[in-house]
Protein backbone atom coordinates (compact mmCIF):
# COMPACT_ATOMS: atom_id res chain seq x y z
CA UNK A 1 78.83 -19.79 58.04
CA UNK A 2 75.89 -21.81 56.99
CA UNK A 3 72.70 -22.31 58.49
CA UNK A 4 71.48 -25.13 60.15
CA UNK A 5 68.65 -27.01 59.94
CA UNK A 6 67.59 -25.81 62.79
CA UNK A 7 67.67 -22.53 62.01
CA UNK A 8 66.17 -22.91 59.20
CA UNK A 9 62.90 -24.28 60.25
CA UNK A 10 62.85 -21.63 62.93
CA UNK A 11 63.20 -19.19 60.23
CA UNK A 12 65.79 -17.08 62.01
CA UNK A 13 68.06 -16.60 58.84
CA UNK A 14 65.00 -15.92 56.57
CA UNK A 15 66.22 -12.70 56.13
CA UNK A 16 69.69 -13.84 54.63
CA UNK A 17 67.82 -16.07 52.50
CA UNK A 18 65.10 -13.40 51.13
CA UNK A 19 68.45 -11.32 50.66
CA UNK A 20 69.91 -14.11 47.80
CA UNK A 21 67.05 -14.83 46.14
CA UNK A 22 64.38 -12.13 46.78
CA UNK A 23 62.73 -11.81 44.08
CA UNK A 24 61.48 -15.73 44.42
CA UNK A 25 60.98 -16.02 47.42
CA UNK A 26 59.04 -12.40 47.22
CA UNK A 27 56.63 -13.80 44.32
CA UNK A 28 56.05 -17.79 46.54
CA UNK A 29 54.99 -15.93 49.07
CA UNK A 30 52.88 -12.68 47.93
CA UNK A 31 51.47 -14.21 44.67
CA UNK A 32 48.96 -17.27 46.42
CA UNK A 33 47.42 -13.90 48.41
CA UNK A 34 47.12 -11.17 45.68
CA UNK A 35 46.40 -13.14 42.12
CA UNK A 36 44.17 -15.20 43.56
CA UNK A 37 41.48 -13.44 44.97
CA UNK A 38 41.90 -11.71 41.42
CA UNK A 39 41.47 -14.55 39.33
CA UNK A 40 38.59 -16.21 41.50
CA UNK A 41 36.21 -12.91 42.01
CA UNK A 42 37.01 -10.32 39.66
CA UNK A 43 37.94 -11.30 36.46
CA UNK A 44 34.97 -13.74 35.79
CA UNK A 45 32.42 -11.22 36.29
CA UNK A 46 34.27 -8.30 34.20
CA UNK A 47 34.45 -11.03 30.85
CA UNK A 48 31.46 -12.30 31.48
CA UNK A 49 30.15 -9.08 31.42
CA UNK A 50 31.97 -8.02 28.48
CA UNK A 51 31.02 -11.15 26.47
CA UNK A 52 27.12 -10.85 27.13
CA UNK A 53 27.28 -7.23 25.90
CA UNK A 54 29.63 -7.75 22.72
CA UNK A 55 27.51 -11.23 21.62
CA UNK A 56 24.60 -9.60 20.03
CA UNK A 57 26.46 -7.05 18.38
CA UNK A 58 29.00 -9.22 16.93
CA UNK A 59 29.66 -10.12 13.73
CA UNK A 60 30.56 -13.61 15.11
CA UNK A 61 26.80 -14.06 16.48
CA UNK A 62 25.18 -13.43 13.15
CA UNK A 63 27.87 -15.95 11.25
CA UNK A 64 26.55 -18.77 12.84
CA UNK A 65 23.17 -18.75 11.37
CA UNK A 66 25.28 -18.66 7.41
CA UNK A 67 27.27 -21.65 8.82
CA UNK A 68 25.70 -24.24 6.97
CA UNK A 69 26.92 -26.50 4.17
CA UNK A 70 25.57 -27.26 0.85
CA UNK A 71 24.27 -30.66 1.53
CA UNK A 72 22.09 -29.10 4.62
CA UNK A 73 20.49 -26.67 2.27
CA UNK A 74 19.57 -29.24 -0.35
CA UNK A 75 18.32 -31.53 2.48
CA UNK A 76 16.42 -29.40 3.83
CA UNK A 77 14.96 -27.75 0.47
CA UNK A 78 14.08 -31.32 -0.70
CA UNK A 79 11.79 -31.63 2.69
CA UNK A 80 10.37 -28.63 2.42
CA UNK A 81 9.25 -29.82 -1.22
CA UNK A 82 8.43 -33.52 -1.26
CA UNK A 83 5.85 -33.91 1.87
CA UNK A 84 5.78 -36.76 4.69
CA UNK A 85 9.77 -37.01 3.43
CA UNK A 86 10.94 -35.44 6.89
CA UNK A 87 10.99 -37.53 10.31
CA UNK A 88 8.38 -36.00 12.77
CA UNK A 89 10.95 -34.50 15.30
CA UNK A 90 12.66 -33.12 12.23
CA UNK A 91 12.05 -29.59 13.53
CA UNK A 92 13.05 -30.22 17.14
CA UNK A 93 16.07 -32.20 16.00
CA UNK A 94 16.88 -30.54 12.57
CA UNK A 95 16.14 -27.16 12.19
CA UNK A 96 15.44 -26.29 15.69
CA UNK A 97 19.06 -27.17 16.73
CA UNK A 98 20.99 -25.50 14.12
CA UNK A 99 18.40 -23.18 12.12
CA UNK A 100 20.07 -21.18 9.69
CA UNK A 101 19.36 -18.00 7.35
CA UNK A 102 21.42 -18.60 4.45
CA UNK A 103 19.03 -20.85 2.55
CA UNK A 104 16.14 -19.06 3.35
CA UNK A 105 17.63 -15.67 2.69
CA UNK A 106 18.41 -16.94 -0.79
CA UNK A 107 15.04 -18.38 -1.38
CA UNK A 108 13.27 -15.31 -0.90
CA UNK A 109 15.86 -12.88 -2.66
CA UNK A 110 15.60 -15.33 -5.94
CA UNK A 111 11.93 -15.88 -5.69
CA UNK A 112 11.51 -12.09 -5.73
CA UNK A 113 13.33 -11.25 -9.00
CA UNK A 114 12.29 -14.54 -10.62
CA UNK A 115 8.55 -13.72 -9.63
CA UNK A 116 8.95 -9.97 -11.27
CA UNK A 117 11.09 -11.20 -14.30
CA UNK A 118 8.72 -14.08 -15.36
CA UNK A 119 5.48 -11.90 -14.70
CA UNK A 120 6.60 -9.56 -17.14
CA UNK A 121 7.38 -12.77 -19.33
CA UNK A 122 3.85 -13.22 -18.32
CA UNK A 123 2.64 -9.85 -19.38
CA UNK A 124 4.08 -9.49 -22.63
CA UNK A 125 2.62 -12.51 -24.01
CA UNK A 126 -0.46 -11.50 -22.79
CA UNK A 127 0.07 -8.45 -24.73
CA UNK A 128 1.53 -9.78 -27.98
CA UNK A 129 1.47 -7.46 -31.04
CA UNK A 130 1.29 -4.05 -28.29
CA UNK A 131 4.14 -2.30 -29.56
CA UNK A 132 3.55 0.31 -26.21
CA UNK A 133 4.20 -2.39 -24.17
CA UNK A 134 6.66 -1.60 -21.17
CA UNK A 135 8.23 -3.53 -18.73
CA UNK A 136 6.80 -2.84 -14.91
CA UNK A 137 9.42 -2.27 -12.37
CA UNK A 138 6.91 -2.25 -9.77
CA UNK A 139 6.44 -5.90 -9.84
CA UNK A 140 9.34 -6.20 -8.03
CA UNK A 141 8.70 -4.21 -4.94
CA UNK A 142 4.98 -5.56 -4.81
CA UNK A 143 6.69 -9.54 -5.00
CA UNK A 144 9.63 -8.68 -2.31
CA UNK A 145 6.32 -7.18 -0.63
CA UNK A 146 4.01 -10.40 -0.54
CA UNK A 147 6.90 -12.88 -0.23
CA UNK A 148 8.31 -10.71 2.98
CA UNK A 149 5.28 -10.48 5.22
CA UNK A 150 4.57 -13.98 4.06
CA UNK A 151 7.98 -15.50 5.55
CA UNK A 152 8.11 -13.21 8.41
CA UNK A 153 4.40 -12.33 10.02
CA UNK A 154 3.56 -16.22 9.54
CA UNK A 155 6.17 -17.70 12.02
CA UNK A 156 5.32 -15.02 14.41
CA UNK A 157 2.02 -15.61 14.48
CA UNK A 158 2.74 -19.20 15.19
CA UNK A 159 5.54 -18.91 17.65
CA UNK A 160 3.44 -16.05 19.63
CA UNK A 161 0.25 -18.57 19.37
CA UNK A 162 2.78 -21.46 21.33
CA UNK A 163 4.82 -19.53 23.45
CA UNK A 164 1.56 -17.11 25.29
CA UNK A 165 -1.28 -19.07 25.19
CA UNK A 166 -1.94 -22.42 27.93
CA UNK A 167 -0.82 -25.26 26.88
CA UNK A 168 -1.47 -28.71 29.05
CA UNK A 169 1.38 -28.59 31.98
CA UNK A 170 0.40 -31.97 33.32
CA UNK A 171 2.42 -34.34 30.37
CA UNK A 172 5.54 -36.00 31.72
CA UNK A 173 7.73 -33.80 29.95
CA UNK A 174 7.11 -29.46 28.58
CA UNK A 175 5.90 -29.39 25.25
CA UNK A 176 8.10 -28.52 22.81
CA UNK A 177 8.07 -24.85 21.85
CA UNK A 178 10.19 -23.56 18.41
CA UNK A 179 12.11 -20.68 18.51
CA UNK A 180 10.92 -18.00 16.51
CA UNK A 181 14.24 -18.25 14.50
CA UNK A 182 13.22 -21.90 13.63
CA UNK A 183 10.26 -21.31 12.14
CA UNK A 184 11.64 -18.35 9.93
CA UNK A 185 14.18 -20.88 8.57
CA UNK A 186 11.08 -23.63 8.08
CA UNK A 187 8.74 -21.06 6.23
CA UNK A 188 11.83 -19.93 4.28
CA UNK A 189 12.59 -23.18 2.71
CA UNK A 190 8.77 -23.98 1.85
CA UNK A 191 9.19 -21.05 -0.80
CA UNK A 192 11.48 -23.05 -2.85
CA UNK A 193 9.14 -24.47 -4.88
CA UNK A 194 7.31 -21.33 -6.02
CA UNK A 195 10.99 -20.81 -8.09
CA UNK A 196 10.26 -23.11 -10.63
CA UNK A 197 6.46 -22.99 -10.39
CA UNK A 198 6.61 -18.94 -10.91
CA UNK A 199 9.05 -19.68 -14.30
CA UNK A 200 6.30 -21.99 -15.55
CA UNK A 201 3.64 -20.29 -14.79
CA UNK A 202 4.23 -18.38 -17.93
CA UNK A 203 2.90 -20.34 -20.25
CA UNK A 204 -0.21 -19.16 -20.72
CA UNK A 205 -2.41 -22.00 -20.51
CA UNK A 206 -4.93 -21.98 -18.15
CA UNK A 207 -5.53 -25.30 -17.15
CA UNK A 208 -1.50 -25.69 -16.69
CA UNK A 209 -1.69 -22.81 -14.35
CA UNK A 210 -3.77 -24.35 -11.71
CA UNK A 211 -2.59 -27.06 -11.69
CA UNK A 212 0.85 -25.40 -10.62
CA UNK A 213 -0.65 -23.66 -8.19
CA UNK A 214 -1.59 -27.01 -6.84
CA UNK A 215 2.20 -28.03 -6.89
CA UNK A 216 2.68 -24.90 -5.15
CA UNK A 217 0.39 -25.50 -2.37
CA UNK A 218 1.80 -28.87 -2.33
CA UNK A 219 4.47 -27.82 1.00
CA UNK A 220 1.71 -26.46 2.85
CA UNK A 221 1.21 -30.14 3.65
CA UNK A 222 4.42 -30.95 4.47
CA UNK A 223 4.62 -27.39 6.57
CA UNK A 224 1.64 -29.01 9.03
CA UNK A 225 3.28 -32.56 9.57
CA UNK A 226 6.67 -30.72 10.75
CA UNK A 227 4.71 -28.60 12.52
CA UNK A 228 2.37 -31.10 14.22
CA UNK A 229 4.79 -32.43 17.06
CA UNK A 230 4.67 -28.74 17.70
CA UNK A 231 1.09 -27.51 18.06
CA UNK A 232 -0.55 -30.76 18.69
CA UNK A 233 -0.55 -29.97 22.56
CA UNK A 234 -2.20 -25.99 21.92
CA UNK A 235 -5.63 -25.84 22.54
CA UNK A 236 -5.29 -23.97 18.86
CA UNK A 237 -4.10 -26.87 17.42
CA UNK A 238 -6.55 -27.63 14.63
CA UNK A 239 -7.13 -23.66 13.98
CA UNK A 240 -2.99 -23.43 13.73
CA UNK A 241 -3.25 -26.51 10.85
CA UNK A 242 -6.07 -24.83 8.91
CA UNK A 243 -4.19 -21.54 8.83
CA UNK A 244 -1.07 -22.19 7.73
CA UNK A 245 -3.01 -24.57 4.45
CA UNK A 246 -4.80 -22.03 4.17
CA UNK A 247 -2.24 -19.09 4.07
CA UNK A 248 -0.46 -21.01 1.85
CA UNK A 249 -3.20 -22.03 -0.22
CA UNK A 250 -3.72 -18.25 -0.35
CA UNK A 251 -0.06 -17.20 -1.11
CA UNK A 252 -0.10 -19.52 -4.20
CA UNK A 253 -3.55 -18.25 -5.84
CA UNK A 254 -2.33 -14.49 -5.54
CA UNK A 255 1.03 -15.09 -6.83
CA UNK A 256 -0.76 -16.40 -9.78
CA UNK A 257 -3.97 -13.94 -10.29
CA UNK A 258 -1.21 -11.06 -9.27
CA UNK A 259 1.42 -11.80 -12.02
CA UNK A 260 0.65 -14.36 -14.53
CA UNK A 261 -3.08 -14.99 -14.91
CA UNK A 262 -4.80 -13.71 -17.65
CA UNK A 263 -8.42 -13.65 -16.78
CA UNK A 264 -11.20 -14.28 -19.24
CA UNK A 265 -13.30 -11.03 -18.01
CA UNK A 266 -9.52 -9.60 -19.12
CA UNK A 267 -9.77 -11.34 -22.29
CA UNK A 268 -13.56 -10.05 -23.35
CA UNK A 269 -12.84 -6.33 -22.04
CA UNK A 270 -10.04 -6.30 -24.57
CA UNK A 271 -11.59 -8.01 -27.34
CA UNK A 272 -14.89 -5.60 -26.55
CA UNK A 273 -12.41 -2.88 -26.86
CA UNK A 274 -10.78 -3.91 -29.73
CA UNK A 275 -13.98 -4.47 -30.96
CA UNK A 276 -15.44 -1.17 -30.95
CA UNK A 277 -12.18 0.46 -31.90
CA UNK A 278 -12.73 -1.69 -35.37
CA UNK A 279 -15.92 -0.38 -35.83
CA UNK A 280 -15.10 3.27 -35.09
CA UNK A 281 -12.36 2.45 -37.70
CA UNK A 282 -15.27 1.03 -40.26
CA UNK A 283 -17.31 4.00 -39.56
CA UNK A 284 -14.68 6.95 -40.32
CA UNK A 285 -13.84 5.03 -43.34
CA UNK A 286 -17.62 5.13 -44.46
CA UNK A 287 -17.51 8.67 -43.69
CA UNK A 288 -14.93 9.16 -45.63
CA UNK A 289 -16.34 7.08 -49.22
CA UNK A 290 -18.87 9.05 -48.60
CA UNK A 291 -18.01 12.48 -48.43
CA UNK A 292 -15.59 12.07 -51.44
CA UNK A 293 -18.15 10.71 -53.35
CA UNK A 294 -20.60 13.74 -52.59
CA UNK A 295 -18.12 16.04 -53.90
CA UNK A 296 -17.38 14.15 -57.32
């Protein structure tokens, strides 16, 4: 006998019903009160949880500062070395929305060998006609040295300078503070042109030699106009403009005094030496004349 309608909305043969199709009518009318309250309060917290403590120590966090293509890295090379070529929100924009370590990384790694390979260039034909000449491995740690704390104390010097110290609060909008991250990418790609300049700067020509290290010092400039939109607000402003010309200015004489330059108080100390070893020859073979003519 089938129900009626009746019956059915008073539920009376909800029983014989639940008894054909149970396990339906078992999951419509459990599942709305025990997945729910699952779904809404517990499982949010438990992956967020799990992704804010897995992010840092991922391998997938780190890949997305190497995500960059090859036309990004010559871009941004090409503004580190021509100066004024880069807009003025360039680092808010640019690098400050997508700074990466791949270019920079490279930089420094290449600088460092080509540095220590051309300085022995460097040395040897300082030294031509030394037949003890020997190549100095040291060169290398002293470069990765330099170029290291260069790239690395620099930006967080600046970004400490920014993010600590007052700044005017009563502007329409906050001013714009880089992440440290940002400026490790923008001093990273300022080094580019110190690879061709250090290969060059074996030619040992004086002259020629300062006037690379002129080229060199040549990003510094374009280093404070990114910069500017920056630290223009800091009560440090101007001191924050002098010091990182300056630093650079700084970075580009040692570089060249340290591995390529071959002084002229260098130059008279060996010719004094060479010098007096001639005449210590001349004497001994006076010495000699003389004695064997004595004993004829």
């Amino acid at each position: 006998m089938e129900p009626s309608v009746d019956d059915l909305l008073s539920f009376k043969e909800f029983p014989l019903i639940q008894e054909g199709n149970s396990t339906s009518a078992q999951l419509n009318i459990d599942s709305p009160k025990k997945v729910s309250p699952v779904r809404e309060t517990e499982s949010p917290p438990e992956e967020g949880a799990a992704t804010k403590s897995s992010t840092f120590f991922s391998f997938e966090y780190y890949q997305t500062f190497f995500d960059v293509d090859t036309m990004t890295v010559v871009e941004r090379v090409v503004n580190s070395i021509i100066p004024k070529r880069a807009p003025t929100d360039y680092l808010q924009l640019n690098i400050g929305t997508s700074p990466d370590l791949y270019g920079p990384i490279w930089i420094v790694i290449t600088l460092i060998f080509t540095i220590a390979i051309s300085g022995n260039m460097a040395s040897y034909l300082q030294n031509a006609g030394d037949h003890h000449w020997r190549y100095n491995f040291h060169l290398v740690s002293v470069a990765a040295t330099i170029i290291v704390l260069y790239t690395s104390l620099m930006p967080l010097a600046i970004w400490a300078l920014l993010k600590w110290f007052d700044r005017p609060t009563d502007l329409d909008e906050s001013p714009y503070t880089p992440s440290l991250l940002s400026l490790v990418c923008l001093y990273g790609y300022s080094l580019a042109i110190y690879i061709p300049v250090s290969i060059l700067w074996t030619i040992q020509i004086s002259v020629f030699q300062y006037l690379l290290m002129i080229t060199g010092f040549l990003p510094a400039w374009g280093l404070v106009c990114v910069l500017l939109p920056a630290i223009k607000q800091s009560k440090f402003s101007f001191l924050i403009q002098v010091a990182v010309a300056g630093m650079h200015l700084v970075l580009a004489l040692a570089l060249m005094l340290m591995f390529f330059h071959h002084s002229g108080t260098a130059a008279a100390v060996e010719d004094s030496k060479a010098a007096g070893i001639h005449e210590q020859v001349k004497t001994t073979v006076a010495a000699v004349l003389a004695h064997k003519n004595a004993t004829n």
